[in-house]
PDB file of N, CA and C in Angstrom:
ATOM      1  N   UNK A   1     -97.617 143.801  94.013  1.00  0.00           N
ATOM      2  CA  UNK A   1     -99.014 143.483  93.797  1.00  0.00           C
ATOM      3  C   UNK A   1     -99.427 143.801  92.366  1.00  0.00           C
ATOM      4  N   UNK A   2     -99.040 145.116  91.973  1.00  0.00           N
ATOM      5  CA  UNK A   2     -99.202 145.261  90.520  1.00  0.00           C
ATOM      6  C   UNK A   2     -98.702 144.773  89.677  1.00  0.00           C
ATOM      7  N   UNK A   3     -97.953 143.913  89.718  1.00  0.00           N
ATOM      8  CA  UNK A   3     -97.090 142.776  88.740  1.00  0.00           C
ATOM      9  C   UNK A   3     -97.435 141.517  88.699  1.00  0.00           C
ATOM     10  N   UNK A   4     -98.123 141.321  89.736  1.00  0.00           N
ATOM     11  CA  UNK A   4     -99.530 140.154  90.220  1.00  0.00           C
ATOM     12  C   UNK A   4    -100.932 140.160  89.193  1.00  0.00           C
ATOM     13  N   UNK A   5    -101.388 141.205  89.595  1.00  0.00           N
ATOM     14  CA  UNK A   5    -102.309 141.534  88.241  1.00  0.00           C
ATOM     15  C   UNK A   5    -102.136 141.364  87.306  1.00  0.00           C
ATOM     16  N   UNK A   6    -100.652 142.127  87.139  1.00  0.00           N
ATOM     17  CA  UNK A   6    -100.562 141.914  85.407  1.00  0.00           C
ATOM     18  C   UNK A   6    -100.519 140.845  85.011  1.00  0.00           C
ATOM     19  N   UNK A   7     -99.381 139.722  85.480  1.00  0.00           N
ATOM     20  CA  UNK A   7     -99.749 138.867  85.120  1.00  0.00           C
ATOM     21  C   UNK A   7    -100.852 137.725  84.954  1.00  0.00           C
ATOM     22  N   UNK A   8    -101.737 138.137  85.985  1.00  0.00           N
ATOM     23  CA  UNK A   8    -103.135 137.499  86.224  1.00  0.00           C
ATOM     24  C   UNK A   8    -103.931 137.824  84.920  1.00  0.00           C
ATOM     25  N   UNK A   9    -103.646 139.587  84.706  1.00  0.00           N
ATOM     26  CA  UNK A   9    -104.485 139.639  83.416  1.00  0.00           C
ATOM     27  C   UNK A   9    -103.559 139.186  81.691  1.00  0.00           C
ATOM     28  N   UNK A  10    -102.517 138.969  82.034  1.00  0.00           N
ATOM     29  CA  UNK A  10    -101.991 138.818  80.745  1.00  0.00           C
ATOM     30  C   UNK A  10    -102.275 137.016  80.708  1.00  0.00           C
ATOM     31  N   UNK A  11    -101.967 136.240  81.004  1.00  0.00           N
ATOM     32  CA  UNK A  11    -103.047 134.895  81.514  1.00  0.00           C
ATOM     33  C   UNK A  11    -104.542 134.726  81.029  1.00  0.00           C
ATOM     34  N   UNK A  12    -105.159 136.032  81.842  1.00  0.00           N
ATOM     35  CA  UNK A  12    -106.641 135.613  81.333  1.00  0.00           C
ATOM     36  C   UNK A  12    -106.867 136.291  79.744  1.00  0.00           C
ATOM     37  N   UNK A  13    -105.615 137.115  79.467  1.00  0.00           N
ATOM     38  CA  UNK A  13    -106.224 137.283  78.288  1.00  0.00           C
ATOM     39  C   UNK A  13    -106.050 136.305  76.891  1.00  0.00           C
ATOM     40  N   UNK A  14    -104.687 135.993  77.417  1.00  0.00           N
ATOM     41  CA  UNK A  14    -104.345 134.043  76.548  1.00  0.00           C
ATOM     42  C   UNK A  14    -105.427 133.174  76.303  1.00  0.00           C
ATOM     43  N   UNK A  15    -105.989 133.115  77.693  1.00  0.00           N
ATOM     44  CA  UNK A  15    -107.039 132.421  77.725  1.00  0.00           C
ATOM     45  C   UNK A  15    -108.420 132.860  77.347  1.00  0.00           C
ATOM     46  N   UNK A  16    -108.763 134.220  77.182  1.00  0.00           N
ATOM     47  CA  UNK A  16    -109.767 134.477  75.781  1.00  0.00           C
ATOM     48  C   UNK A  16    -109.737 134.472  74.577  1.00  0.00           C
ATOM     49  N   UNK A  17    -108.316 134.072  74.213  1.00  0.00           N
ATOM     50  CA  UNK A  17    -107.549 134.299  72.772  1.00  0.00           C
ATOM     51  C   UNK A  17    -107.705 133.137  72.664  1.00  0.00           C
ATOM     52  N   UNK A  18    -107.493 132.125  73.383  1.00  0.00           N
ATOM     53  CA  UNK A  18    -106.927 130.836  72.965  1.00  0.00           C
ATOM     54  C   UNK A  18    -109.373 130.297  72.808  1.00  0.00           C
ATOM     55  N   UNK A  19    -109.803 130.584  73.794  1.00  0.00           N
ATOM     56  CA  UNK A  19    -111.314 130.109  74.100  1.00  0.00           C
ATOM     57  C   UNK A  19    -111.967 131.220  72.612  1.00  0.00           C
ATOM     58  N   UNK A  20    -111.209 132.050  72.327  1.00  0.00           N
ATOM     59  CA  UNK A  20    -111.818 132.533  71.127  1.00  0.00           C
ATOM     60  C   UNK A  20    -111.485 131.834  69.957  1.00  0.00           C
ATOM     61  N   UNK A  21    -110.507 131.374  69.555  1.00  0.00           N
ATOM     62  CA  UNK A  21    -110.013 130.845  68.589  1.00  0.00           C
ATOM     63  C   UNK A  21    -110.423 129.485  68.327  1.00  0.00           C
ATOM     64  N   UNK A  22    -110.849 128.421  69.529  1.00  0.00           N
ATOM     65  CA  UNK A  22    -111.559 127.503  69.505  1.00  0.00           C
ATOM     66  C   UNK A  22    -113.038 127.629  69.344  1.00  0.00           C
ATOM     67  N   UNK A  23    -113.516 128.765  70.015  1.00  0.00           N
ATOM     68  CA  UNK A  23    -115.239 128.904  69.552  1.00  0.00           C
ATOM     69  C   UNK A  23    -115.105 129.122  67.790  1.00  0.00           C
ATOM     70  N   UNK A  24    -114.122 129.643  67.098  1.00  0.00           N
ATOM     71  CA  UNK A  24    -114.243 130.135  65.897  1.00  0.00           C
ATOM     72  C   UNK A  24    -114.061 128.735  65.022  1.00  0.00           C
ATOM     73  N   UNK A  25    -112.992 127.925  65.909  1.00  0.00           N
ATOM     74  CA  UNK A  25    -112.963 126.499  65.216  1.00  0.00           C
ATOM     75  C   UNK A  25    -114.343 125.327  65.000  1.00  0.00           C
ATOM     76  N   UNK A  26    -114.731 125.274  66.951  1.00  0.00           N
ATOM     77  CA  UNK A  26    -116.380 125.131  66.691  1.00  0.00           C
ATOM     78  C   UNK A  26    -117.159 125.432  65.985  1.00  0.00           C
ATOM     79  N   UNK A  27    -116.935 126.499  65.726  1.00  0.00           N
ATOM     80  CA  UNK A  27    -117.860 126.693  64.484  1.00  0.00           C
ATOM     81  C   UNK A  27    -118.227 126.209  62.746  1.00  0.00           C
ATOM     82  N   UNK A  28    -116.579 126.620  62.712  1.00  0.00           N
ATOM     83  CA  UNK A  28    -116.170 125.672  61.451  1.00  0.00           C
ATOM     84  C   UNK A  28    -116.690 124.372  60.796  1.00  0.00           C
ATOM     85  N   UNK A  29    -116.398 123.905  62.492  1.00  0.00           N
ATOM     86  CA  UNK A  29    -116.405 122.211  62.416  1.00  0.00           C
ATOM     87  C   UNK A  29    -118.118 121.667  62.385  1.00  0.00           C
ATOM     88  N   UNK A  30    -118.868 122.389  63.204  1.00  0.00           N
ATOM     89  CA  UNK A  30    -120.335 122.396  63.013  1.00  0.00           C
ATOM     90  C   UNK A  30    -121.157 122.603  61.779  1.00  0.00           C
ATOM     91  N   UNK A  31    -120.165 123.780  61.061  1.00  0.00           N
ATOM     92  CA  UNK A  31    -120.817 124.187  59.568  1.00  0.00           C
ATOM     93  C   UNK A  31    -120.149 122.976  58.517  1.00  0.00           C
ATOM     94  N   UNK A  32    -119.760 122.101  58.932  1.00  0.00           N
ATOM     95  CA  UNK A  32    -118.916 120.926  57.972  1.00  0.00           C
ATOM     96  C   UNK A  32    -119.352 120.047  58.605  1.00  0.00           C
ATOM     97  N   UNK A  33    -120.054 119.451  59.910  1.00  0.00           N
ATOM     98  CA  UNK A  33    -120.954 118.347  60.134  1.00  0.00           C
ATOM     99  C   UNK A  33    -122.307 118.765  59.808  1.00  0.00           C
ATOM    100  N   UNK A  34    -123.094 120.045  59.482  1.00  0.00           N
ATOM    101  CA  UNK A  34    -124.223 120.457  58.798  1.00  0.00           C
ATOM    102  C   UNK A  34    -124.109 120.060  57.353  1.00  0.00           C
ATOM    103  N   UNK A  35    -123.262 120.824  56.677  1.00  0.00           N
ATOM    104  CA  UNK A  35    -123.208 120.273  55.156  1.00  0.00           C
ATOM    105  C   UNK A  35    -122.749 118.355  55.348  1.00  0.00           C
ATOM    106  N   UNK A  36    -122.118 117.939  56.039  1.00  0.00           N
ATOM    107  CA  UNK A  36    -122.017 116.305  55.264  1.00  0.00           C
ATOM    108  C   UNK A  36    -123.391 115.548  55.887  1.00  0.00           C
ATOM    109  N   UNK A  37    -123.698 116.481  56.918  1.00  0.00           N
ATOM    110  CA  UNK A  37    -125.339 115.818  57.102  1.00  0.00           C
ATOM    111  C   UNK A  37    -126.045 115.756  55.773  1.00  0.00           C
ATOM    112  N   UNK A  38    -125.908 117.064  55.517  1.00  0.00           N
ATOM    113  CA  UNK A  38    -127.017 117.405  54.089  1.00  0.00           C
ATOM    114  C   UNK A  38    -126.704 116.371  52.571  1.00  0.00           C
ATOM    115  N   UNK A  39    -125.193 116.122  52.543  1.00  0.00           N
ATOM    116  CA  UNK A  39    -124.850 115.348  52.164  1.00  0.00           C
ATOM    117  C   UNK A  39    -125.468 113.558  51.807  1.00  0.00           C
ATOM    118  N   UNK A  40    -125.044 113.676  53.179  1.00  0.00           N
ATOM    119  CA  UNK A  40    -125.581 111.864  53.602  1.00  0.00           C
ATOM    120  C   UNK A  40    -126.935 111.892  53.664  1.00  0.00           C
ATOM    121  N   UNK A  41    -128.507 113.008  54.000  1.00  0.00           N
ATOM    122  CA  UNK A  41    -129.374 112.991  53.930  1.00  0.00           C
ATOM    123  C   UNK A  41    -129.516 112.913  52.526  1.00  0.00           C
ATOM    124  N   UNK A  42    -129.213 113.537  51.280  1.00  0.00           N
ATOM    125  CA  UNK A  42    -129.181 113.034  49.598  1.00  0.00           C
ATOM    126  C   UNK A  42    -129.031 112.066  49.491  1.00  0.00           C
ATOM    127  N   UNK A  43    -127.735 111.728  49.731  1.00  0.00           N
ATOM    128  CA  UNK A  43    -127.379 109.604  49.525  1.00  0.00           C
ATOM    129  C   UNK A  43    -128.393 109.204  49.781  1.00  0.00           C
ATOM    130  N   UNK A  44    -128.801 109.465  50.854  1.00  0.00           N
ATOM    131  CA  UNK A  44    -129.768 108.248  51.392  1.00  0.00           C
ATOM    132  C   UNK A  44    -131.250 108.399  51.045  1.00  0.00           C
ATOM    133  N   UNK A  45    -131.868 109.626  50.186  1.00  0.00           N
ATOM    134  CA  UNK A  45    -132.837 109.665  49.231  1.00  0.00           C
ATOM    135  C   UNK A  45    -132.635 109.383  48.377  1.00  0.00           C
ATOM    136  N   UNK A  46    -131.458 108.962  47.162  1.00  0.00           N
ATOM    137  CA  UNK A  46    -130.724 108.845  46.158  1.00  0.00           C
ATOM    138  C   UNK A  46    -131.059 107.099  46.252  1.00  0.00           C
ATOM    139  N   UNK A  47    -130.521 106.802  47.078  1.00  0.00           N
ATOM    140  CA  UNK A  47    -130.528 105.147  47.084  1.00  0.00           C
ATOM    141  C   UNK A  47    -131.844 104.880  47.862  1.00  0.00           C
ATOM    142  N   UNK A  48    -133.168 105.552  48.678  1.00  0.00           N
ATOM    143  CA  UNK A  48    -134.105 104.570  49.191  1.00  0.00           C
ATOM    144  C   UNK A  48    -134.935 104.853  47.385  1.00  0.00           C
ATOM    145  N   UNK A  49    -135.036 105.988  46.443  1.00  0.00           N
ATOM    146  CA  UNK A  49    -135.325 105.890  45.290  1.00  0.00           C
ATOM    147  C   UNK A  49    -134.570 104.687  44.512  1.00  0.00           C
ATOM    148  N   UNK A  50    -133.315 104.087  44.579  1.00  0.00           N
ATOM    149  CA  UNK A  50    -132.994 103.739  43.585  1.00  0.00           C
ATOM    150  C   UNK A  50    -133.457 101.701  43.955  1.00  0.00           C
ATOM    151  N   UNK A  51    -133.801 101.897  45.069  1.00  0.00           N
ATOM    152  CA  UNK A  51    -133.936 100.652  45.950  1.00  0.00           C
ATOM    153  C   UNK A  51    -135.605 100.440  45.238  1.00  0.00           C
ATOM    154  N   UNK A  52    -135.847 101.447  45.134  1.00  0.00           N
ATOM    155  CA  UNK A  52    -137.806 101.300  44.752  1.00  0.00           C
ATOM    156  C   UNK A  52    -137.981 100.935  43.156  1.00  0.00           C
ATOM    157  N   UNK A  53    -136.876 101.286  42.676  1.00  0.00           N
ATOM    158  CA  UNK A  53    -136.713 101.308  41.173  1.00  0.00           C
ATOM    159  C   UNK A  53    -136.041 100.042  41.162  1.00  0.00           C
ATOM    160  N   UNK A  54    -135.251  99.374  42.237  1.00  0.00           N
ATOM    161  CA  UNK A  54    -135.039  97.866  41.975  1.00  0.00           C
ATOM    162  C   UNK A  54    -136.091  96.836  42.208  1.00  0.00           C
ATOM    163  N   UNK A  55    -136.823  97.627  43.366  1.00  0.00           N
ATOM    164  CA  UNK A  55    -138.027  96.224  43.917  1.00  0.00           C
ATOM    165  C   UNK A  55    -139.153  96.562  42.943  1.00  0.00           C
ATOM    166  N   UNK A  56    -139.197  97.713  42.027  1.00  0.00           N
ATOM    167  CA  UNK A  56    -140.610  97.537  40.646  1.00  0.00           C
ATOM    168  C   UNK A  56    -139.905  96.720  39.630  1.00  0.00           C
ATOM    169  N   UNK A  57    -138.559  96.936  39.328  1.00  0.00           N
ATOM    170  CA  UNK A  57    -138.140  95.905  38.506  1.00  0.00           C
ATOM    171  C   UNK A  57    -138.178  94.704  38.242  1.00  0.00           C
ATOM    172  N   UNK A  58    -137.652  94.406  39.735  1.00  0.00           N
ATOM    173  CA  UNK A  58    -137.511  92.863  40.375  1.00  0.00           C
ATOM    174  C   UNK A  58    -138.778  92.291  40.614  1.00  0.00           C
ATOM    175  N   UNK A  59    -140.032  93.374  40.505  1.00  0.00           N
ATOM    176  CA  UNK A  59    -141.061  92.664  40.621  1.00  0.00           C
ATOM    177  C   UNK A  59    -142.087  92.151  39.345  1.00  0.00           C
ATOM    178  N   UNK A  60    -141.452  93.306  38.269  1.00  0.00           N
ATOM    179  CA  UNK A  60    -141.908  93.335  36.882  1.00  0.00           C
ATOM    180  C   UNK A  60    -141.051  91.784  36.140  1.00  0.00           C
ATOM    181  N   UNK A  61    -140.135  91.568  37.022  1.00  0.00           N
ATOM    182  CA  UNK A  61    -139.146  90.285  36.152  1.00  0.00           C
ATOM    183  C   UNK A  61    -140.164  89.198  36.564  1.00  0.00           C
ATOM    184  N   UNK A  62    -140.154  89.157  38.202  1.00  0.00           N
ATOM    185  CA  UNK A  62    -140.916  87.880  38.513  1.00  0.00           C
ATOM    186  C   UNK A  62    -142.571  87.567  37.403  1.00  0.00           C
ATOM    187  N   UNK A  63    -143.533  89.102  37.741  1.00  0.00           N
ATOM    188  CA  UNK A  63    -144.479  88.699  36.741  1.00  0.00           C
ATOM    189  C   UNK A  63    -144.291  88.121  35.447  1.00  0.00           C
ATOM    190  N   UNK A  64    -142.991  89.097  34.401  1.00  0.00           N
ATOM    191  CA  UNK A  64    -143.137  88.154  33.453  1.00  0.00           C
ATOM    192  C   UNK A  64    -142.369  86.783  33.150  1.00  0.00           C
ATOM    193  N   UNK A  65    -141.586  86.301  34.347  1.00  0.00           N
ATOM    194  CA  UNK A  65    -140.743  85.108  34.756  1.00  0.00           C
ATOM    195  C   UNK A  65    -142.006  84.064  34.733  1.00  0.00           C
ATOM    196  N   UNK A  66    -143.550  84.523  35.742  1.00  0.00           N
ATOM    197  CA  UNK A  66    -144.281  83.669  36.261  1.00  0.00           C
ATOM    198  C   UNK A  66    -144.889  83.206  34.261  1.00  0.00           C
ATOM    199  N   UNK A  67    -145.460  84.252  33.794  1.00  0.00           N
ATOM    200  CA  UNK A  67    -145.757  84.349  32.302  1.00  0.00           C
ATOM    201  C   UNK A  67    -145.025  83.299  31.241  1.00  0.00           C
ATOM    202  N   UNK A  68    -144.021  83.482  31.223  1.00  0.00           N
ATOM    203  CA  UNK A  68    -143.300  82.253  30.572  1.00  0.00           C
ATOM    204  C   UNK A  68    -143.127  80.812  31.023  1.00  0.00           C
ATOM    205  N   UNK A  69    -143.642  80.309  32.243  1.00  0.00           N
ATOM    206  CA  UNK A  69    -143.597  79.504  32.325  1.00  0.00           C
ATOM    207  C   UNK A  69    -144.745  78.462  32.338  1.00  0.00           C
TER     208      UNK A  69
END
């Protein structure tokens, strides 16, 4: 019976080693989909600015497009 246990507990303790080592990976992996969020949230202020700076352009061409003609 006591060799039952043991191995019951040498088992469950694999299996806190192994469920620890993956929570520590979870973690990892969460703090690296936080930063490329933060990432891709820049891009995508980076370009809806650079999109506004094309449609004042594109709109400054047409006025003086309409002007010359």
């Amino acid at each position: 019976m006591k060799a039952l246990v043991a191995g019951v507990q040498e088992k469950l303790a694999a299996l806190q080693a192994t469920l620890s080592d993956r929570e520590e990976r979870l973690g990892v992996c969460q703090t690296r989909v936080e930063e490329l969020e933060q990432q891709l949230q820049s891009k995508l202020q980076e370009q809806q600015a650079t999109k506004k700076k094309l449609e004042a352009t594109h709109s400054i061409y047409q006025a003086l497009r309409k002007k010359l003609q």
